[in-house]
Protein backbone atom coordinates (compact mmCIF):
# COMPACT_ATOMS: atom_id res chain seq x y z
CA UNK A 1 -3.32 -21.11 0.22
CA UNK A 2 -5.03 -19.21 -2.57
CA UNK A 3 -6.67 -16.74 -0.72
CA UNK A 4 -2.92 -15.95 0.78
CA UNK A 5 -1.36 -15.52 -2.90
CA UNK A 6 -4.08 -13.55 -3.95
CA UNK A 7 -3.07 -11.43 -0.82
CA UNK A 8 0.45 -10.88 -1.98
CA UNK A 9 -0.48 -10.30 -5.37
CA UNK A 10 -3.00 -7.13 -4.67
CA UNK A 11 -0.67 -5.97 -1.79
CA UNK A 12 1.81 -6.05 -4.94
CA UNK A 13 -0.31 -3.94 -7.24
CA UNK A 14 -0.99 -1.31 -4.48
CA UNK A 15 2.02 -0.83 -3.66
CA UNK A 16 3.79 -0.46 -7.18
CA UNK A 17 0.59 1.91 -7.84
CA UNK A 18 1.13 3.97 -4.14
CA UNK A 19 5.51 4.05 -5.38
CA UNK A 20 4.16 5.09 -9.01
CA UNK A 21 2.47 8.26 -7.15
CA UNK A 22 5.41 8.90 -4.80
CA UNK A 23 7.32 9.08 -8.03
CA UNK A 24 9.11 5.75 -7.63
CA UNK A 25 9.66 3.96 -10.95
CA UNK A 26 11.61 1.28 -10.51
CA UNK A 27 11.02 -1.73 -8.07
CA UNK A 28 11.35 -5.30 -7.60
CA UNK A 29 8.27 -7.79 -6.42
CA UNK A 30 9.26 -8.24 -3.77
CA UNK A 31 9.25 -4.57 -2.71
CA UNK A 32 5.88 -4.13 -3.85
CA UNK A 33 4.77 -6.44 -1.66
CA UNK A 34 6.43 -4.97 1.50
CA UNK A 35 5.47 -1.59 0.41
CA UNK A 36 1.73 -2.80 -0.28
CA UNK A 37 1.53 -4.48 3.20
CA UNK A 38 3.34 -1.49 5.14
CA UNK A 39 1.22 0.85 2.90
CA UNK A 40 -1.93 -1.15 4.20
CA UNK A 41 -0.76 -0.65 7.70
CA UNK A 42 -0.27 3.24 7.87
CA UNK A 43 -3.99 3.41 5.58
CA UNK A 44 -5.48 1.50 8.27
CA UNK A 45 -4.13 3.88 10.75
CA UNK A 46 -4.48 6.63 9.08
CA UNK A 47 -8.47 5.29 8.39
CA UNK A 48 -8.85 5.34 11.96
CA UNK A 49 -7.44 8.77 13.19
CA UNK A 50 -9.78 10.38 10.16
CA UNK A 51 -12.82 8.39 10.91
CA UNK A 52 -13.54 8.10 7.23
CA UNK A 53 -14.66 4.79 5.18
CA UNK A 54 -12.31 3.41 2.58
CA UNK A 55 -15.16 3.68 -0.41
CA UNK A 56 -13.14 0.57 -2.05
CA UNK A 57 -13.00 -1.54 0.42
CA UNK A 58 -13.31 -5.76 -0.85
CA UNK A 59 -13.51 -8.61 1.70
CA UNK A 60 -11.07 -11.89 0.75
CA UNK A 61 -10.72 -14.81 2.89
CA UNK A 62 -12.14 -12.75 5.67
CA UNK A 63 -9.20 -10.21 5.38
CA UNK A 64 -11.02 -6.54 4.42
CA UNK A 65 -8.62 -4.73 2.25
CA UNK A 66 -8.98 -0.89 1.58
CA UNK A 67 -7.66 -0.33 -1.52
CA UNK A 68 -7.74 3.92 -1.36
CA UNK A 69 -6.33 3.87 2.22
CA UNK A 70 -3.66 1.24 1.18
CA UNK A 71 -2.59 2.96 -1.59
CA UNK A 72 -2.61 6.10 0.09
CA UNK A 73 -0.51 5.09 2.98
CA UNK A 74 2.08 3.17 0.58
CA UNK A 75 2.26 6.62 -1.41
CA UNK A 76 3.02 8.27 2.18
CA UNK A 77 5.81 5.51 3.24
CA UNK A 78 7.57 5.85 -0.02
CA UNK A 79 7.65 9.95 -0.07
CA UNK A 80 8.75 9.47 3.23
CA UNK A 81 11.62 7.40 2.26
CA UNK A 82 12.54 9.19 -0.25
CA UNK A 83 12.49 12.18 1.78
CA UNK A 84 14.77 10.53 4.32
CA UNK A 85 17.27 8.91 1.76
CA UNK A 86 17.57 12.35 -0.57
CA UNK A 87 16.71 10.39 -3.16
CA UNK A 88 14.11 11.96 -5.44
CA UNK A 89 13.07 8.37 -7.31
């Protein structure tokens, strides 16, 4: 059970600090959780087209978590959503 809040609460940080680049200001918990877990997805993805080692990578509960790749790849979904909407922030 901790090792699943502990989850939530980095994919939190990563993805208000990947919506902080992206020039997003303003968002709720709750959507910087979804963005940090989405944001893990496309780093992950984007880790394996590239071929290149997240250099802050940490292990918790058995889960690996790369924090440049994560943030990266939340910075990408929310430019990309704020492309799509119009919206600049």
């Amino acid at each position: 059970m901790f090792g699943f809040l502990f989850l939530l609460i980095v994919a939190s940080v990563l993805g208000s600090i990947g919506a902080a680049i992206a020039g997003k200001q303003e968002q709720g918990c709750l959507i910087s959780i979804a963005v940090g877990f989405i944001g893990a997805l496309i780093g992950r993805w984007l880790a394996s087209l590239s071929g290149i080692d997240d250099p802050f990578t940490f292990t918790l509960s058995g889960t690996e978590i790369p924090v440049f790749f994560t943030v990266a790849g939340a910075a990408l979904f929310v430019a990309l959503i704020n492309l799509l909407s119009g919206r600049r922030s």
